[in-house]
N, C-alpha and C. Protein backbone atom coordinates (compact mmCIF):
# COMPACT_ATOMS: atom_id res chain seq x y z
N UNK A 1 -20.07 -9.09 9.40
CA UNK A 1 -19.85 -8.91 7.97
C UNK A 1 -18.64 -8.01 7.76
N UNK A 2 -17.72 -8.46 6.64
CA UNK A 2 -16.97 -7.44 6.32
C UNK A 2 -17.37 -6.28 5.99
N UNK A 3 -16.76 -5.22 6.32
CA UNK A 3 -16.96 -3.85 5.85
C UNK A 3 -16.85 -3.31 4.23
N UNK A 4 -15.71 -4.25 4.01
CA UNK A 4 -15.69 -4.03 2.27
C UNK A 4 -15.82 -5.08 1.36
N UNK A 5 -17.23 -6.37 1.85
CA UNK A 5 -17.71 -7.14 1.21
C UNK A 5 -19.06 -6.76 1.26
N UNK A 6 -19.76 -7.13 0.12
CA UNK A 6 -20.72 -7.53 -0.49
C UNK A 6 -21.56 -8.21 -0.12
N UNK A 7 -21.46 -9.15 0.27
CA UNK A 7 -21.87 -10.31 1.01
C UNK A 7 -20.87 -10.82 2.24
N UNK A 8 -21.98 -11.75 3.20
CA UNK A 8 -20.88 -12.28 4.55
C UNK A 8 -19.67 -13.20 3.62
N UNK A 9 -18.44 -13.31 4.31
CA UNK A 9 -17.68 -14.20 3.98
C UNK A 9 -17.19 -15.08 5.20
N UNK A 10 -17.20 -16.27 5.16
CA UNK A 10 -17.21 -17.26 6.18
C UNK A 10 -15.80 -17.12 6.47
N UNK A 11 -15.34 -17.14 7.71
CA UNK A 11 -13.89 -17.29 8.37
C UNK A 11 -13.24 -18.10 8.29
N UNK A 12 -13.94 -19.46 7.80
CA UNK A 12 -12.96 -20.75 7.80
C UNK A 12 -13.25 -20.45 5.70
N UNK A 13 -13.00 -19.29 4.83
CA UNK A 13 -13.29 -19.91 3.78
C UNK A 13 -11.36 -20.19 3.37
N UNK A 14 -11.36 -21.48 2.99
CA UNK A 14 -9.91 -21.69 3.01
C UNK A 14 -9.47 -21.52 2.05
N UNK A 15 -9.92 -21.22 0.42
CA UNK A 15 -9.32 -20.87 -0.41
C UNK A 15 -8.71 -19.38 -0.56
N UNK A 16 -9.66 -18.66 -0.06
CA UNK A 16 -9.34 -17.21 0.27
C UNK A 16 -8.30 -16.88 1.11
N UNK A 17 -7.85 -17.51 2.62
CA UNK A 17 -7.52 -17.43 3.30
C UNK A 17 -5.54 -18.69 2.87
N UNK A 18 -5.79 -19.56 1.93
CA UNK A 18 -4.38 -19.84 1.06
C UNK A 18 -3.74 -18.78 0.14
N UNK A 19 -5.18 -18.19 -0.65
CA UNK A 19 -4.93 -17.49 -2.09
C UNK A 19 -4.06 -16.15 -1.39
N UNK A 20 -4.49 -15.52 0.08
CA UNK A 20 -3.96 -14.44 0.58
C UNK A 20 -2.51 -14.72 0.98
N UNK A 21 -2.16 -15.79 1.92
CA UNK A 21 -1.26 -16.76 2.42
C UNK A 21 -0.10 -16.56 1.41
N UNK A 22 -0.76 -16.86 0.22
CA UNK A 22 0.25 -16.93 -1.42
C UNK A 22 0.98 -15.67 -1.62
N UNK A 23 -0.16 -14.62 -1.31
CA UNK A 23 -0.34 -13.62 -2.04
C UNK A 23 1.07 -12.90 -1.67
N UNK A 24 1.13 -12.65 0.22
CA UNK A 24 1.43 -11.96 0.84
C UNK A 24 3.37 -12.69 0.95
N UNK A 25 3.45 -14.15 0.77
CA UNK A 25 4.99 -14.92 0.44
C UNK A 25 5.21 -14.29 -1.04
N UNK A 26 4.64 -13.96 -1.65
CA UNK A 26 5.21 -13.98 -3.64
C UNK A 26 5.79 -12.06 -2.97
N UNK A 27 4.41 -11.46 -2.41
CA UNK A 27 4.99 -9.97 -2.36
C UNK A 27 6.05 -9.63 -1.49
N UNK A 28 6.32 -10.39 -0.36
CA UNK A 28 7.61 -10.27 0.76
C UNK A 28 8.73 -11.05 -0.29
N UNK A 29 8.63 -11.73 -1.14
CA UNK A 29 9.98 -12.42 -1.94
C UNK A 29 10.17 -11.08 -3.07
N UNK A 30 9.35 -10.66 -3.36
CA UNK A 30 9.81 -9.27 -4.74
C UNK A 30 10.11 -7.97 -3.89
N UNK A 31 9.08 -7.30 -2.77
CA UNK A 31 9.31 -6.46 -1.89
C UNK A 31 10.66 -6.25 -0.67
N UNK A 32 10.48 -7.31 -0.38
CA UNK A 32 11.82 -7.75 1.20
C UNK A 32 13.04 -8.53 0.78
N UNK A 33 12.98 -9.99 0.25
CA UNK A 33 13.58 -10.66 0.31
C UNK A 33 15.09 -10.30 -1.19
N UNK A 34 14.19 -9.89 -2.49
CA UNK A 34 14.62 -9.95 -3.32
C UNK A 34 14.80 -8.24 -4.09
N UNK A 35 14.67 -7.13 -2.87
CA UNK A 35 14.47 -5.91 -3.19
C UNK A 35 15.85 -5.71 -3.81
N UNK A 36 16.94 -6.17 -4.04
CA UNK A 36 18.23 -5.33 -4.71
C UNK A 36 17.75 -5.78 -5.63
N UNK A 37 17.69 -6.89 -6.51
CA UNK A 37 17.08 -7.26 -7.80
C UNK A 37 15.73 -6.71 -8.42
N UNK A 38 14.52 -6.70 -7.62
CA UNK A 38 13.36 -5.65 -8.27
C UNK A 38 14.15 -4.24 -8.35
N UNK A 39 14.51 -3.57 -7.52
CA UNK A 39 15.19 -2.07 -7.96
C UNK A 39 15.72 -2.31 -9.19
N UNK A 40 16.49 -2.88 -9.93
CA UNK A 40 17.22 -3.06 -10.95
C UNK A 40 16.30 -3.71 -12.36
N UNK A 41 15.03 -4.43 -11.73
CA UNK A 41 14.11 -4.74 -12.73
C UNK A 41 13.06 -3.66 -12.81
N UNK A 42 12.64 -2.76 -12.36
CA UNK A 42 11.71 -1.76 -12.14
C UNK A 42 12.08 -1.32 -13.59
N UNK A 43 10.93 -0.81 -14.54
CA UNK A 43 11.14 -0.36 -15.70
C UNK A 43 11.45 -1.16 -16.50
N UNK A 44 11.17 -2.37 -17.15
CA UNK A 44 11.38 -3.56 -18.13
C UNK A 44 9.41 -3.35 -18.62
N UNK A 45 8.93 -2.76 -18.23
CA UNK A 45 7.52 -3.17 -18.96
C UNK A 45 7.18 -2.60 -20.28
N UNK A 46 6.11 -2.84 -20.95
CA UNK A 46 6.46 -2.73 -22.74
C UNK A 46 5.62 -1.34 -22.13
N UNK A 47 5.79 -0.24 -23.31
CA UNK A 47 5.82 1.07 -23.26
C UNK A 47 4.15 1.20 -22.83
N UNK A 48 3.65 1.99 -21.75
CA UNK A 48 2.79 2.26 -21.34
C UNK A 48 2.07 0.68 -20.56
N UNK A 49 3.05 0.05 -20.34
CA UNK A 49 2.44 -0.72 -19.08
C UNK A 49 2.92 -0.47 -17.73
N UNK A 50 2.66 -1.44 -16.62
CA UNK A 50 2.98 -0.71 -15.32
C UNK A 50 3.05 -2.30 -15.00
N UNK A 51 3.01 -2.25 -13.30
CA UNK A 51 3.85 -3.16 -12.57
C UNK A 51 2.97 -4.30 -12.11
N UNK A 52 1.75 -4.23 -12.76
CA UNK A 52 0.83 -5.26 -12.43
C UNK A 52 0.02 -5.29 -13.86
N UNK A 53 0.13 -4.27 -14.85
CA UNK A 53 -0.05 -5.14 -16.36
C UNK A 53 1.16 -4.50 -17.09
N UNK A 54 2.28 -5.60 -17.24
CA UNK A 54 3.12 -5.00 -17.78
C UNK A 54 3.64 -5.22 -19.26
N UNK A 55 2.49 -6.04 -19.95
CA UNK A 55 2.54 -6.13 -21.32
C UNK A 55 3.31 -6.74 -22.18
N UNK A 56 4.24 -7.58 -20.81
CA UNK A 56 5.31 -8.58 -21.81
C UNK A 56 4.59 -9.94 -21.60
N UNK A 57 4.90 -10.37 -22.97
CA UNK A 57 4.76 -11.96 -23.39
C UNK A 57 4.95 -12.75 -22.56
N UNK A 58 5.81 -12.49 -21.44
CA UNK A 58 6.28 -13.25 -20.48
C UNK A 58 6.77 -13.10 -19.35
N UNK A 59 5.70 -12.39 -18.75
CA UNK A 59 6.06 -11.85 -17.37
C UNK A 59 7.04 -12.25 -16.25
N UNK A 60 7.43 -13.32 -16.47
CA UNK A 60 8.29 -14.03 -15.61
C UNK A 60 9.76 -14.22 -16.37
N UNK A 61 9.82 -13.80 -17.50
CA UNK A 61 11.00 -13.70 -18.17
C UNK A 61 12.10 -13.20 -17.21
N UNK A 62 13.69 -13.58 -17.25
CA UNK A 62 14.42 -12.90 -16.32
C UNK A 62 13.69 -12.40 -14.87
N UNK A 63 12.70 -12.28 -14.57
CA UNK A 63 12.16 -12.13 -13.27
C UNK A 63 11.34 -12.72 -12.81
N UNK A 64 11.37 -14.15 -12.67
CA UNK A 64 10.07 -15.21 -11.90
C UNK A 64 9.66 -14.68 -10.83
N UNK A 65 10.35 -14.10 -9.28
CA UNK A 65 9.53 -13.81 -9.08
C UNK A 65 8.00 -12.32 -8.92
N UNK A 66 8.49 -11.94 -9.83
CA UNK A 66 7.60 -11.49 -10.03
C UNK A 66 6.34 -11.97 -11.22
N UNK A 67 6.45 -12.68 -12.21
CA UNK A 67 5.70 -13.33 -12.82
C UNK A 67 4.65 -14.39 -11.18
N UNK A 68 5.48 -14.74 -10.58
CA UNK A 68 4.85 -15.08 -9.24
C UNK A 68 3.94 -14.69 -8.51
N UNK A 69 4.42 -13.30 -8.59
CA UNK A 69 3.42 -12.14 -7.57
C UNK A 69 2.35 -12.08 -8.40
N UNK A 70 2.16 -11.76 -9.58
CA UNK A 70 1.02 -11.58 -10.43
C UNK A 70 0.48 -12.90 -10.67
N UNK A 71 0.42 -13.96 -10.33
CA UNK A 71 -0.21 -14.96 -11.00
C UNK A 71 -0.94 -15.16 -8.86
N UNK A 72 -0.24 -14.92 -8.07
CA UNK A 72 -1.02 -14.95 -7.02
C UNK A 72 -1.48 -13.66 -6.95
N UNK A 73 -1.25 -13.06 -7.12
CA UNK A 73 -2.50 -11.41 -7.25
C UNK A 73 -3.65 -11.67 -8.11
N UNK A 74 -3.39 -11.84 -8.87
CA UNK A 74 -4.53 -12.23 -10.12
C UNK A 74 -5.71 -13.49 -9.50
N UNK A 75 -4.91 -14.30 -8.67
CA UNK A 75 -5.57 -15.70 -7.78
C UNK A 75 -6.59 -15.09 -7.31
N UNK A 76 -6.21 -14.35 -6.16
CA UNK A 76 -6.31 -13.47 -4.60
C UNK A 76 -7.89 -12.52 -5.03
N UNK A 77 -7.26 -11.60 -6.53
CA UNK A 77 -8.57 -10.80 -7.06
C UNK A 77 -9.49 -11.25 -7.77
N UNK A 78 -9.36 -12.66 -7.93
CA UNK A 78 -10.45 -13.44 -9.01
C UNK A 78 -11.39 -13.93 -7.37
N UNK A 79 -10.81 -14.57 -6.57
CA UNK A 79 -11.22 -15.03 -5.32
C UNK A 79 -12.10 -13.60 -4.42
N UNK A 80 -11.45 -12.51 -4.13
CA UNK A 80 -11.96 -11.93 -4.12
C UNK A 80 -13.20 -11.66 -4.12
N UNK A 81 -13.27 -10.90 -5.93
CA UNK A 81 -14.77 -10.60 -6.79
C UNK A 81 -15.48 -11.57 -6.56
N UNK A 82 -15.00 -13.44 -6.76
CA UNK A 82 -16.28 -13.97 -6.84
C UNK A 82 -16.76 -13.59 -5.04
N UNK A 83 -16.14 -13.39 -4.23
CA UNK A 83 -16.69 -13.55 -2.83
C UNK A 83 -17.63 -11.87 -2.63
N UNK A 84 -17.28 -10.77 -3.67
CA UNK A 84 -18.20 -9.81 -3.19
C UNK A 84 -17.13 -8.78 -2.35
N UNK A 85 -16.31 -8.96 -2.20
CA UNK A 85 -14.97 -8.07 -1.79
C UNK A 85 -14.15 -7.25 -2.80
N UNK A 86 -13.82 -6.37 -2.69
CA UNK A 86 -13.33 -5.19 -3.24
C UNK A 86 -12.05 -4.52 -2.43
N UNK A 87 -11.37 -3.96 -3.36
CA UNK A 87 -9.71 -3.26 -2.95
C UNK A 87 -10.24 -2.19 -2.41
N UNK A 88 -9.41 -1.70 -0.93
CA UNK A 88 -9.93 -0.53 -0.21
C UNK A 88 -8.75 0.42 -0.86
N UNK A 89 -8.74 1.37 -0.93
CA UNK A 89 -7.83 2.53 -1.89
C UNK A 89 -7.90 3.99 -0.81
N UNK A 90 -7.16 4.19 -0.62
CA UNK A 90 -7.25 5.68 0.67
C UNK A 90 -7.79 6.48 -0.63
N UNK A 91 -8.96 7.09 0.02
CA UNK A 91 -9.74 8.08 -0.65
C UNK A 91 -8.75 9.11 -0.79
N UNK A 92 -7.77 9.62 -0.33
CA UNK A 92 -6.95 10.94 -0.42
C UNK A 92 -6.18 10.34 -1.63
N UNK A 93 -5.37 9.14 -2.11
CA UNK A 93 -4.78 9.00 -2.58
C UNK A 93 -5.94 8.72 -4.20
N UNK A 94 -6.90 8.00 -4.24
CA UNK A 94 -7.63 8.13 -5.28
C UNK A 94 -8.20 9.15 -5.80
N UNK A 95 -8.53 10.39 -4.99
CA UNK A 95 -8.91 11.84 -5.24
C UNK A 95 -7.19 12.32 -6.19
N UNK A 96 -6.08 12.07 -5.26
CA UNK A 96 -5.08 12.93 -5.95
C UNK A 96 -5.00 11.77 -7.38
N UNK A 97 -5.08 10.39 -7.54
CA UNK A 97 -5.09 10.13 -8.81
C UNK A 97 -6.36 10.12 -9.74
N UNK A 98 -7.44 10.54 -9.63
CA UNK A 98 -8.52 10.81 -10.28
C UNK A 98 -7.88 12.18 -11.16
N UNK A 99 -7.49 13.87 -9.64
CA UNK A 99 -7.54 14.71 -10.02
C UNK A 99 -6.55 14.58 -11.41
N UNK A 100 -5.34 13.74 -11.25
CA UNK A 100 -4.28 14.22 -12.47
C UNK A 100 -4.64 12.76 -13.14
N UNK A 101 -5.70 12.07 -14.02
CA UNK A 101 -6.02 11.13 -14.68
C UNK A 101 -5.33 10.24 -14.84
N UNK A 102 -4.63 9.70 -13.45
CA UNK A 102 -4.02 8.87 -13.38
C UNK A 102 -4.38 7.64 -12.78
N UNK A 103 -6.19 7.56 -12.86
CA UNK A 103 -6.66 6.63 -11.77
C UNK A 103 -7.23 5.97 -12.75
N UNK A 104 -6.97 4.31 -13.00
CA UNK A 104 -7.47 3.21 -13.71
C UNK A 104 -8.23 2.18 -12.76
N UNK A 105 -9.88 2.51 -13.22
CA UNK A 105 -10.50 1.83 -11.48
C UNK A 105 -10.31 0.16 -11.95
């Protein structure tokens, strides 16, 4: 059993195992491939959003891929929950964003 599931999750489950596949090409194309362009898009989100709800009409506006990354993130965490799996978060780093109310569970 996984350690941070809920329930067993089968090894051959193949939607999980595409939806991650997705997940991990959309974040190496915004992270690696396309990093001079995200540096320069960083900060376009409507006032008090952030980089995974960023409150525009059209997330993919001027930056597909990142409208990309979020539509396979969003895949990945719907797949996820229904399987009983949950985001592991370093306890040191959720303690320091709890302490300064910066932690949105």
């Amino acid at each position: 059993m996984n350690l941070f599931a809920k329930k067993a999750v089968p090894p051959d489950d193949l939607a999980l195992i595409e939806a991650l596949s997705e997940f991990i090409g959309a974040f190496e194309v915004v992270f690696q491939h396309d990093w001079t362009y995200t540096k320069l898009m960083f900060g376009d989100e409507e006032e008090g959003g952030t980089f995974l709800r960023p409150g525009l009409k059209d997330e993919s506006e001027d930056w597909g891929s990142r409208g990309e990354l979020l539509e396979k993130y969003r895949k990945l965490k719907a797949l996820m929950e229904e399987r009983g799996l949950t985001s592991k978060i370093n306890p040191h780093i959720k303690t320091f964003l709890e302490t300064y109310n910066q932690w949105i569970p």
